[in-house]
PDB file of N, CA and C in Angstrom:
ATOM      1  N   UNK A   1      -5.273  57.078  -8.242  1.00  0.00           N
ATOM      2  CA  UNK A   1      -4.265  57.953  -8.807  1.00  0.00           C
ATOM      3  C   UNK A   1      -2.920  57.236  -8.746  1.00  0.00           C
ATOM      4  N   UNK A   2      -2.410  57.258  -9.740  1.00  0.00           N
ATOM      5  CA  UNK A   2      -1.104  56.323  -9.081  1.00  0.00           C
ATOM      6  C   UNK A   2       0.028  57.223  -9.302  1.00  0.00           C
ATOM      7  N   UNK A   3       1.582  57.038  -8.790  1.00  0.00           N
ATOM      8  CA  UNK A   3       2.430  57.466  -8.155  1.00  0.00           C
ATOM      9  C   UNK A   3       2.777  58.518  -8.761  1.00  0.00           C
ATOM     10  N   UNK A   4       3.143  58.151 -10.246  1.00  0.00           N
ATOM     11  CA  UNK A   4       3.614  59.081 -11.214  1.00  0.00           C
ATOM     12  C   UNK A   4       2.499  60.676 -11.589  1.00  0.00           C
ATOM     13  N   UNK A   5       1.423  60.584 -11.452  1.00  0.00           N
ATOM     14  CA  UNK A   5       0.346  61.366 -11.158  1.00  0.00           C
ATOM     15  C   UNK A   5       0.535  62.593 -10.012  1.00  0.00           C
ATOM     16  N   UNK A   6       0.925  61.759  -8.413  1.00  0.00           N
ATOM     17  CA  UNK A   6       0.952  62.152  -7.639  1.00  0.00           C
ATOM     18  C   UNK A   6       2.052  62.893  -7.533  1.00  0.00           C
ATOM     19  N   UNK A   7       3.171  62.800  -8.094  1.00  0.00           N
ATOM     20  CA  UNK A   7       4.612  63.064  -7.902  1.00  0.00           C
ATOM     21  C   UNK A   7       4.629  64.511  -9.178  1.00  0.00           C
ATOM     22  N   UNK A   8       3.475  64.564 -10.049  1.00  0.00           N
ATOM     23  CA  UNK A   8       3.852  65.002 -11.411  1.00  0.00           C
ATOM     24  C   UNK A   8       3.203  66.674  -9.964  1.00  0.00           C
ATOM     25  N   UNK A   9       2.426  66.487  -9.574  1.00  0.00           N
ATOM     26  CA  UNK A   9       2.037  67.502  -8.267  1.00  0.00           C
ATOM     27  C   UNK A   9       2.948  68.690  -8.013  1.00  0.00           C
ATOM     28  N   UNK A  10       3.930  67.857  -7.696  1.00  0.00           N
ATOM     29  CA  UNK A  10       5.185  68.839  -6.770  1.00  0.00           C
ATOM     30  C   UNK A  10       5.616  69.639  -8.145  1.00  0.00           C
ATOM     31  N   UNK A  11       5.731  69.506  -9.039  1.00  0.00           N
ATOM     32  CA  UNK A  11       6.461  69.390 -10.026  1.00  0.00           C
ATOM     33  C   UNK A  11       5.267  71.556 -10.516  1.00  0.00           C
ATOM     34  N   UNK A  12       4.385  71.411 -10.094  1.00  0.00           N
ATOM     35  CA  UNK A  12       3.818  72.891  -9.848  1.00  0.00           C
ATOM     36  C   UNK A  12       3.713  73.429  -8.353  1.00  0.00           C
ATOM     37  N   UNK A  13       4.076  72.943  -7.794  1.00  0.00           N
ATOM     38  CA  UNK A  13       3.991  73.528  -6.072  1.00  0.00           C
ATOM     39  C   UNK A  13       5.457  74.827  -5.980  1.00  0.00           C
ATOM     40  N   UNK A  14       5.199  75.490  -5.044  1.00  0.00           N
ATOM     41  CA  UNK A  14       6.403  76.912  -5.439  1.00  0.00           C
ATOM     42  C   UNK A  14       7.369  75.815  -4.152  1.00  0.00           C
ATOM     43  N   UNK A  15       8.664  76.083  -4.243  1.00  0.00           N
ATOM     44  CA  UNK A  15       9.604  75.453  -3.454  1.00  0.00           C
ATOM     45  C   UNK A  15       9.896  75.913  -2.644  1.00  0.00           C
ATOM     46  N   UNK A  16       8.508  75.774  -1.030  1.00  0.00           N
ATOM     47  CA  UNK A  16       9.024  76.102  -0.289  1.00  0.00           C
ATOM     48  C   UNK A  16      10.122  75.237   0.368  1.00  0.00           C
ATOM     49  N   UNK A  17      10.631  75.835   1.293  1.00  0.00           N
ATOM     50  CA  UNK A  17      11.922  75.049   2.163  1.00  0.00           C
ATOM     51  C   UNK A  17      11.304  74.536   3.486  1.00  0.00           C
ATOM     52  N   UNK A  18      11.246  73.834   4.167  1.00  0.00           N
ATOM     53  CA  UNK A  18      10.592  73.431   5.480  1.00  0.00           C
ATOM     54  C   UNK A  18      11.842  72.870   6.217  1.00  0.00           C
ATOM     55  N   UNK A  19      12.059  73.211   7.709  1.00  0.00           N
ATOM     56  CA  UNK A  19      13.128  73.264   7.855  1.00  0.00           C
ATOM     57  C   UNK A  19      13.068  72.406   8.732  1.00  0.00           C
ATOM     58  N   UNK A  20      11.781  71.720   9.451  1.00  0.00           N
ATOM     59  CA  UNK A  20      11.519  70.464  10.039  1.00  0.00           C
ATOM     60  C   UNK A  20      11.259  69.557   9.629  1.00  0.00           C
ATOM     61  N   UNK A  21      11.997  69.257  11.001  1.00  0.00           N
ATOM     62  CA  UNK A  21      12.376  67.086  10.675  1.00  0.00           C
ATOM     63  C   UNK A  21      10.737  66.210  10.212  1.00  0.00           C
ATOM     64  N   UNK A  22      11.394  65.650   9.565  1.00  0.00           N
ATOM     65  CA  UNK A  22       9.996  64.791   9.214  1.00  0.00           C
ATOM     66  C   UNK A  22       9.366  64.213  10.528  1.00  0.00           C
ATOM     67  N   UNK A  23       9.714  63.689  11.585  1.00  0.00           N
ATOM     68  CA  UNK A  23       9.304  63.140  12.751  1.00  0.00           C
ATOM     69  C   UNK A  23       8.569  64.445  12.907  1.00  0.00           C
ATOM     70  N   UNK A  24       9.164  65.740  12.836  1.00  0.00           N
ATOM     71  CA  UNK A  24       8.049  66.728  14.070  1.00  0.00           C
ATOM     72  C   UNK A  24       6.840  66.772  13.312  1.00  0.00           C
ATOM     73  N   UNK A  25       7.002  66.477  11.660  1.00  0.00           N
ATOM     74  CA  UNK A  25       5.855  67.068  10.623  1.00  0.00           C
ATOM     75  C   UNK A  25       5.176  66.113  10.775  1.00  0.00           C
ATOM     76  N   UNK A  26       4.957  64.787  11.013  1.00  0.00           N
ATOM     77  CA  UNK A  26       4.391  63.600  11.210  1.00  0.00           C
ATOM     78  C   UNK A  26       3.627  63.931  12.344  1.00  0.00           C
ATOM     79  N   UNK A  27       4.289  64.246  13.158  1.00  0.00           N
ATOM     80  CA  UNK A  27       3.628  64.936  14.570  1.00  0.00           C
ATOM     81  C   UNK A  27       2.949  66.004  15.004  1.00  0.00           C
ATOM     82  N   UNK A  28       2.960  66.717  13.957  1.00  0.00           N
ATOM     83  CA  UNK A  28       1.867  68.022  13.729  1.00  0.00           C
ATOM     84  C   UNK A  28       0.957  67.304  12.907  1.00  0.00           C
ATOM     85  N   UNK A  29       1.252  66.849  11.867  1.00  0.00           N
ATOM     86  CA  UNK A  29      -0.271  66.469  11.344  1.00  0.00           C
ATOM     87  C   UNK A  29      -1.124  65.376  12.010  1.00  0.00           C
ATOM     88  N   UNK A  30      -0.809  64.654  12.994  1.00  0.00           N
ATOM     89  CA  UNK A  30      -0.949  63.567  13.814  1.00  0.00           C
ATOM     90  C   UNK A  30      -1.736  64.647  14.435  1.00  0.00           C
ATOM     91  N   UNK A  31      -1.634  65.342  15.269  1.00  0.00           N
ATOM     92  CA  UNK A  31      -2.131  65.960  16.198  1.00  0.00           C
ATOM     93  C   UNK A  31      -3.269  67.404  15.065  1.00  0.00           C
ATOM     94  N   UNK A  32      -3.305  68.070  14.414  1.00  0.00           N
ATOM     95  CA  UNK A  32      -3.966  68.804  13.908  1.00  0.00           C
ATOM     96  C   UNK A  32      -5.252  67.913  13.220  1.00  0.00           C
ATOM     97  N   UNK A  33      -4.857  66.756  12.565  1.00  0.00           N
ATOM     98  CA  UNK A  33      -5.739  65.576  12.190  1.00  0.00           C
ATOM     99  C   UNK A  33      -6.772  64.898  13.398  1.00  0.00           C
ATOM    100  N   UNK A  34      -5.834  65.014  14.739  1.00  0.00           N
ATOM    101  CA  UNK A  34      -7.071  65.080  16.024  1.00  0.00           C
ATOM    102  C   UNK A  34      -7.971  65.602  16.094  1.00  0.00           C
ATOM    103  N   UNK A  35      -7.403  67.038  16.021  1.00  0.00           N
ATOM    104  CA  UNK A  35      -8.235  68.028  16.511  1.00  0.00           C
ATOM    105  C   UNK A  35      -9.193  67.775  15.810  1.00  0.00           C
ATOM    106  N   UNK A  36      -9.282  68.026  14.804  1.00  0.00           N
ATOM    107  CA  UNK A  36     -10.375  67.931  13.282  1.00  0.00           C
ATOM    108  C   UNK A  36     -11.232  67.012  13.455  1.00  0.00           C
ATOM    109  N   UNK A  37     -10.903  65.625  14.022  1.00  0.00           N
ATOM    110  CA  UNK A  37     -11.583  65.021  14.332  1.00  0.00           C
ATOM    111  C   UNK A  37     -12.504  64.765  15.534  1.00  0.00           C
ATOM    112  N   UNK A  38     -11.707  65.424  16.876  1.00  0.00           N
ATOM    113  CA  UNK A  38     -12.468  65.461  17.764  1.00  0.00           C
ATOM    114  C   UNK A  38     -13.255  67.154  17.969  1.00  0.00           C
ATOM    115  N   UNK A  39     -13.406  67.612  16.350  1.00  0.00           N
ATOM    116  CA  UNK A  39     -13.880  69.341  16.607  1.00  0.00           C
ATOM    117  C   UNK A  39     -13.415  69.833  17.437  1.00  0.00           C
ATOM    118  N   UNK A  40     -12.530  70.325  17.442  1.00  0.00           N
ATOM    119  CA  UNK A  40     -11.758  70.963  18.739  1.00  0.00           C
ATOM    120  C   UNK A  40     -11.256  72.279  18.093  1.00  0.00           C
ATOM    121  N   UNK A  41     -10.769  73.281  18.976  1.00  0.00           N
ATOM    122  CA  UNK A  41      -9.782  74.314  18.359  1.00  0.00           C
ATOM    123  C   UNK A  41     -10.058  75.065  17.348  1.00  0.00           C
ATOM    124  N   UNK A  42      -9.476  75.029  16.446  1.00  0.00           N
ATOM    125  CA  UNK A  42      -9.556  76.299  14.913  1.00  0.00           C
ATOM    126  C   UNK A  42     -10.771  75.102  14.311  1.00  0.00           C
ATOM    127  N   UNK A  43     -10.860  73.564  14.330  1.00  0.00           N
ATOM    128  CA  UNK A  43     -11.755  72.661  13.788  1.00  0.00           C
ATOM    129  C   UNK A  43     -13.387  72.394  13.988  1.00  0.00           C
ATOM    130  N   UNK A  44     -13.335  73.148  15.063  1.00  0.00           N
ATOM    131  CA  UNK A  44     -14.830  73.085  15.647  1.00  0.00           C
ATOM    132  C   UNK A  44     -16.206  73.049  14.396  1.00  0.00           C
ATOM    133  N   UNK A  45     -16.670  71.707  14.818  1.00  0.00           N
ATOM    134  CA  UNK A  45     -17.817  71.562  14.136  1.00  0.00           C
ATOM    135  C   UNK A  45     -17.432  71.552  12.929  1.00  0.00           C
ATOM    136  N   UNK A  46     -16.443  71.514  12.342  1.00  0.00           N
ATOM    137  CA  UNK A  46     -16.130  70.732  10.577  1.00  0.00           C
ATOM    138  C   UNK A  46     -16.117  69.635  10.741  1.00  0.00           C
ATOM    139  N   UNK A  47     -15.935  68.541  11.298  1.00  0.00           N
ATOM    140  CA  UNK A  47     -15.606  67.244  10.993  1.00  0.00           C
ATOM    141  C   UNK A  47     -17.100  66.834  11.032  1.00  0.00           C
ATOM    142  N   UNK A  48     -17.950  67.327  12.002  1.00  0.00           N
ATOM    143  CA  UNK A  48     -19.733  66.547  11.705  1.00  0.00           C
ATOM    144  C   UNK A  48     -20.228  67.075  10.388  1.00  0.00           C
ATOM    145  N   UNK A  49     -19.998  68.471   9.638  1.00  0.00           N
ATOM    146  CA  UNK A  49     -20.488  68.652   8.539  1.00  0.00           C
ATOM    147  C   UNK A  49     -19.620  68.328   7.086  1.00  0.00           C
ATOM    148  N   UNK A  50     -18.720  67.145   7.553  1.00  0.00           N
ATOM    149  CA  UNK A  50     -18.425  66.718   6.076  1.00  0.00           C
ATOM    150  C   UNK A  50     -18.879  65.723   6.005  1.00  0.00           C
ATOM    151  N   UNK A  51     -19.039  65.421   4.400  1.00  0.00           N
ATOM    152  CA  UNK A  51     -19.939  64.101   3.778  1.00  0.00           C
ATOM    153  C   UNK A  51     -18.742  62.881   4.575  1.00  0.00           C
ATOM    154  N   UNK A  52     -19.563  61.564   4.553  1.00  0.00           N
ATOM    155  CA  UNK A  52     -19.440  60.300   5.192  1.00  0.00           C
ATOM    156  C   UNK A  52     -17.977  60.161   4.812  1.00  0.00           C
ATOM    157  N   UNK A  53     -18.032  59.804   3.304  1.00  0.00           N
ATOM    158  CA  UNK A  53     -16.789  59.712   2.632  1.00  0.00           C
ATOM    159  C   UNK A  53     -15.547  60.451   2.835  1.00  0.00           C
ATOM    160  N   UNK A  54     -15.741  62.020   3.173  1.00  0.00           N
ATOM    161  CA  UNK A  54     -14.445  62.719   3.675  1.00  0.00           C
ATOM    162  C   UNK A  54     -13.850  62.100   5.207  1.00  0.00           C
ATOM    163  N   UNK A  55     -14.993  62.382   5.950  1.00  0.00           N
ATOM    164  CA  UNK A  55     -14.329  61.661   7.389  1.00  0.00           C
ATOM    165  C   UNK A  55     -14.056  60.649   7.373  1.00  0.00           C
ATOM    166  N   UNK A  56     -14.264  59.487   6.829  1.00  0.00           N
ATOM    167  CA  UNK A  56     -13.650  58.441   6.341  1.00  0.00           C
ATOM    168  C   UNK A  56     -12.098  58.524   5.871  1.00  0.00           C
ATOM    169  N   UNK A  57     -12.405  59.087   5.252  1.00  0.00           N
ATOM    170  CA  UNK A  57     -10.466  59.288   4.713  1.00  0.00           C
ATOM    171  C   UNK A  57      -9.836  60.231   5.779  1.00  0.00           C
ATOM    172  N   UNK A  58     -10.331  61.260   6.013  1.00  0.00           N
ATOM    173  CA  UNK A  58      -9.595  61.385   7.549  1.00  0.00           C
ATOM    174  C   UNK A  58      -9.122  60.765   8.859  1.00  0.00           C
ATOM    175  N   UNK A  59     -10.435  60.026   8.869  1.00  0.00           N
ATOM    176  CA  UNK A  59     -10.283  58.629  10.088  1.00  0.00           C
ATOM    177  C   UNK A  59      -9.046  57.833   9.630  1.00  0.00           C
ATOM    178  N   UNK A  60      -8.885  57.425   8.599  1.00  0.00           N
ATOM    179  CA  UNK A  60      -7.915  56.731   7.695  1.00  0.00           C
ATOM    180  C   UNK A  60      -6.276  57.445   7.829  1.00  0.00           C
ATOM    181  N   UNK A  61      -6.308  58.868   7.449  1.00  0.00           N
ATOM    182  CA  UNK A  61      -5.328  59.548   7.451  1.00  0.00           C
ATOM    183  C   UNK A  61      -4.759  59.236   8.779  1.00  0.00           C
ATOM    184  N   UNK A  62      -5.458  59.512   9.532  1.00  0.00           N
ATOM    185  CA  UNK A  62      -4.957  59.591  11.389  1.00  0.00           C
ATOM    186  C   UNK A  62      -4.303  57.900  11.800  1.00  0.00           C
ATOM    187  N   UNK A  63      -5.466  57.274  11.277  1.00  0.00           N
ATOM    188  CA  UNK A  63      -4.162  56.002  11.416  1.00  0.00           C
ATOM    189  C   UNK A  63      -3.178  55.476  11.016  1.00  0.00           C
ATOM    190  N   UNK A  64      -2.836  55.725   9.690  1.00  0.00           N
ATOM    191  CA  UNK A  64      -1.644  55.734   9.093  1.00  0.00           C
ATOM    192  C   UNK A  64      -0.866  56.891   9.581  1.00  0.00           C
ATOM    193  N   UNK A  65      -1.134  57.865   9.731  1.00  0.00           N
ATOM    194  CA  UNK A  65       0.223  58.993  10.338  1.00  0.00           C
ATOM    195  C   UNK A  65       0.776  58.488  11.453  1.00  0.00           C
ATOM    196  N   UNK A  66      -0.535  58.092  12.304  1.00  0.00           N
ATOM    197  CA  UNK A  66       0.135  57.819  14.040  1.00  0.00           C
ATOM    198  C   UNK A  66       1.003  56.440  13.565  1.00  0.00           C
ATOM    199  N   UNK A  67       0.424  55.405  12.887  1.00  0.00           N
ATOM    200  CA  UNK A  67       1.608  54.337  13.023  1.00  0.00           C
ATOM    201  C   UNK A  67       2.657  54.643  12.456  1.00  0.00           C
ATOM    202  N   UNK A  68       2.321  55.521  11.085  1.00  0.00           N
ATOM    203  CA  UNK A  68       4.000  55.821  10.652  1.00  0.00           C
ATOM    204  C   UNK A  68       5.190  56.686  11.514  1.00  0.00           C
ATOM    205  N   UNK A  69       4.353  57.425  12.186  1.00  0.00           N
ATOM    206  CA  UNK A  69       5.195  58.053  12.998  1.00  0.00           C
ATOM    207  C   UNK A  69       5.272  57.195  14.365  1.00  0.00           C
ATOM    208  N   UNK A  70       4.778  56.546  14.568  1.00  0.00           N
ATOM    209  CA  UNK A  70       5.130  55.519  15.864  1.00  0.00           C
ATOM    210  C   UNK A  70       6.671  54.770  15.193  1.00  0.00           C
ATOM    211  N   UNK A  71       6.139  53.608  14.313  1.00  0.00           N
ATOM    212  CA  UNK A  71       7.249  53.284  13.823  1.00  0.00           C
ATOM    213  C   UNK A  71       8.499  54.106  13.446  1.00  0.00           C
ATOM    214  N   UNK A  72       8.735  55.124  12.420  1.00  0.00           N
ATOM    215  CA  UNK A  72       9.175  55.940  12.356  1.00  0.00           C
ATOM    216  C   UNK A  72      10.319  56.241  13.624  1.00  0.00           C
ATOM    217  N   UNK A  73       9.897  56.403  14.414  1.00  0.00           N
ATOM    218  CA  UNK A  73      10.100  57.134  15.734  1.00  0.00           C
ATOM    219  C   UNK A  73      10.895  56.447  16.457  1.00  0.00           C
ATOM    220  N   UNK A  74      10.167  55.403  16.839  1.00  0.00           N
ATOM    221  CA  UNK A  74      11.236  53.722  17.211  1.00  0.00           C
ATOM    222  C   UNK A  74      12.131  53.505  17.044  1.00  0.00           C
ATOM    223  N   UNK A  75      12.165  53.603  15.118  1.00  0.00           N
ATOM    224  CA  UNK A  75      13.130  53.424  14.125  1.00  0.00           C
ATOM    225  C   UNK A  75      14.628  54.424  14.445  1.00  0.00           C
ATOM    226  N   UNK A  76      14.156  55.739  14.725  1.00  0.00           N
ATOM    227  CA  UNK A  76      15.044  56.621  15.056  1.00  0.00           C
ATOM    228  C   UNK A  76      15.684  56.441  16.915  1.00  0.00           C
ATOM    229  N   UNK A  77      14.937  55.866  17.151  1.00  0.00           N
ATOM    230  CA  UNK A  77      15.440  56.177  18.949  1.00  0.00           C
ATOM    231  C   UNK A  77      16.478  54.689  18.697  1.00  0.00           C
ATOM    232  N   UNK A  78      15.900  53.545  18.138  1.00  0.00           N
ATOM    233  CA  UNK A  78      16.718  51.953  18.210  1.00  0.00           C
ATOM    234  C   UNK A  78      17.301  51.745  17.314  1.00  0.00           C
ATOM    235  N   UNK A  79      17.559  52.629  16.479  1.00  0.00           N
ATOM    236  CA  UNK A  79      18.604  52.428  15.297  1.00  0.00           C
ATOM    237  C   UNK A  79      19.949  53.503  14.930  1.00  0.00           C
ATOM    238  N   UNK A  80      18.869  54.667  14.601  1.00  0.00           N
ATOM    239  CA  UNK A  80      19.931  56.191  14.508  1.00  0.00           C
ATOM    240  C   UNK A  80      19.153  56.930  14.538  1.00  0.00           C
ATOM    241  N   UNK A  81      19.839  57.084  16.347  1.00  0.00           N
ATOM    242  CA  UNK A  81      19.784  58.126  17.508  1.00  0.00           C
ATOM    243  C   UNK A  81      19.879  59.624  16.531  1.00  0.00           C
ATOM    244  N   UNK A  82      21.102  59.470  15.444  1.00  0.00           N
ATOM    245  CA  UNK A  82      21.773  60.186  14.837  1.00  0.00           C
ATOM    246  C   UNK A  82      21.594  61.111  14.055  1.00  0.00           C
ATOM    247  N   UNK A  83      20.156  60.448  13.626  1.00  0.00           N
ATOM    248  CA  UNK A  83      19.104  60.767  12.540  1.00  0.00           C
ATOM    249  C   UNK A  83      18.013  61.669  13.449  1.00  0.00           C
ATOM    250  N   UNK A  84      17.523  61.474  14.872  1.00  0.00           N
ATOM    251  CA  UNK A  84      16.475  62.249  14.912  1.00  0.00           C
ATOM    252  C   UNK A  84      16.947  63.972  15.468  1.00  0.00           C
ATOM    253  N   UNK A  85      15.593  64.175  15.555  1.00  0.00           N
ATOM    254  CA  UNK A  85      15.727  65.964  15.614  1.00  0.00           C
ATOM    255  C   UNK A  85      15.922  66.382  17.034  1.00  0.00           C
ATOM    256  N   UNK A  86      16.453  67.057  17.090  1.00  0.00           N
ATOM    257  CA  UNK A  86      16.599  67.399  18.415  1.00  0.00           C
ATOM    258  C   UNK A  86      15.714  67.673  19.354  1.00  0.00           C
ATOM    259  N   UNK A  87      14.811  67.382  19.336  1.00  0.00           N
ATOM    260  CA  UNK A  87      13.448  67.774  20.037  1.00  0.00           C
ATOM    261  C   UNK A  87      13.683  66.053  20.689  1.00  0.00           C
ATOM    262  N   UNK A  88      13.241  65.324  19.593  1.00  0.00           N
ATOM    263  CA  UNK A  88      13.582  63.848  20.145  1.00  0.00           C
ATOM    264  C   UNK A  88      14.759  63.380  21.228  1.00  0.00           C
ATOM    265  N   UNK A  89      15.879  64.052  20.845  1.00  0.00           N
ATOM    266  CA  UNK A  89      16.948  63.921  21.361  1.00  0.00           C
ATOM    267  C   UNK A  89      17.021  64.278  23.175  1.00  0.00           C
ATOM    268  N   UNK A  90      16.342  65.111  23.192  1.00  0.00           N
ATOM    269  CA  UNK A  90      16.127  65.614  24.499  1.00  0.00           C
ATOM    270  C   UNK A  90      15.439  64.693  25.339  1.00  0.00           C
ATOM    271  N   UNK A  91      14.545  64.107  24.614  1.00  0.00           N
ATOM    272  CA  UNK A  91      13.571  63.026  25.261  1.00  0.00           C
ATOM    273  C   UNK A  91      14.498  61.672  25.554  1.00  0.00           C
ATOM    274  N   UNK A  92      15.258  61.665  24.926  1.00  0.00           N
ATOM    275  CA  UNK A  92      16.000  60.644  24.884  1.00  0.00           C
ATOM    276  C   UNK A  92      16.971  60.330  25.864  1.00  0.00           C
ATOM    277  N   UNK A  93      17.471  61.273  26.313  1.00  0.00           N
ATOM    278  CA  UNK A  93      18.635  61.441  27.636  1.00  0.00           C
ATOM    279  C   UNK A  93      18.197  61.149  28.812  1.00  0.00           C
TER     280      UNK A  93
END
């Protein structure tokens, strides 16, 4: 699918407002993408009954979120402090 495809998306989605920082949203799906994977929680027993190919791209998803939000994260604590959310900020002191 390429970009222009993907982007044409939003373009019918209703506008919600989300009022969290991209770091925390990185960090919820980081962690809800666990669960799913280790069947846990609201996920129980979905991740063994999807075809090969879905958990695959999930397995996939989870590593790209955690590094982007690793990096990400770094990026905000060793560059601009300024930029992260206050949740971070706390950790930071």
């Amino acid at each position: 699918m390429s970009l222009n495809a993907s982007l044409s998306v939003f373009k019918y989605m209703k506008r919600y407002r989300n009022r969290k920082h991209i770091q925390e949203q990185l960090s919820a799906l980081e962690h809800a993408t666990a669960h799913l994977l280790a069947s846990t929680g609201r996920y129980k027993d979905q991740f063994d009954s999807m075809p090969g190919n879905l958990q695959r791209r999930f397995k996939n998803l989870i590593e790209v979120v955690y590094q982007t939000n690793a990096v990400y994260t770094g990026w905000l604590i060793e560059s601009r402090p300024d930029f992260a959310p206050d949740s971070l900020k706390e950790f930071m002191k």
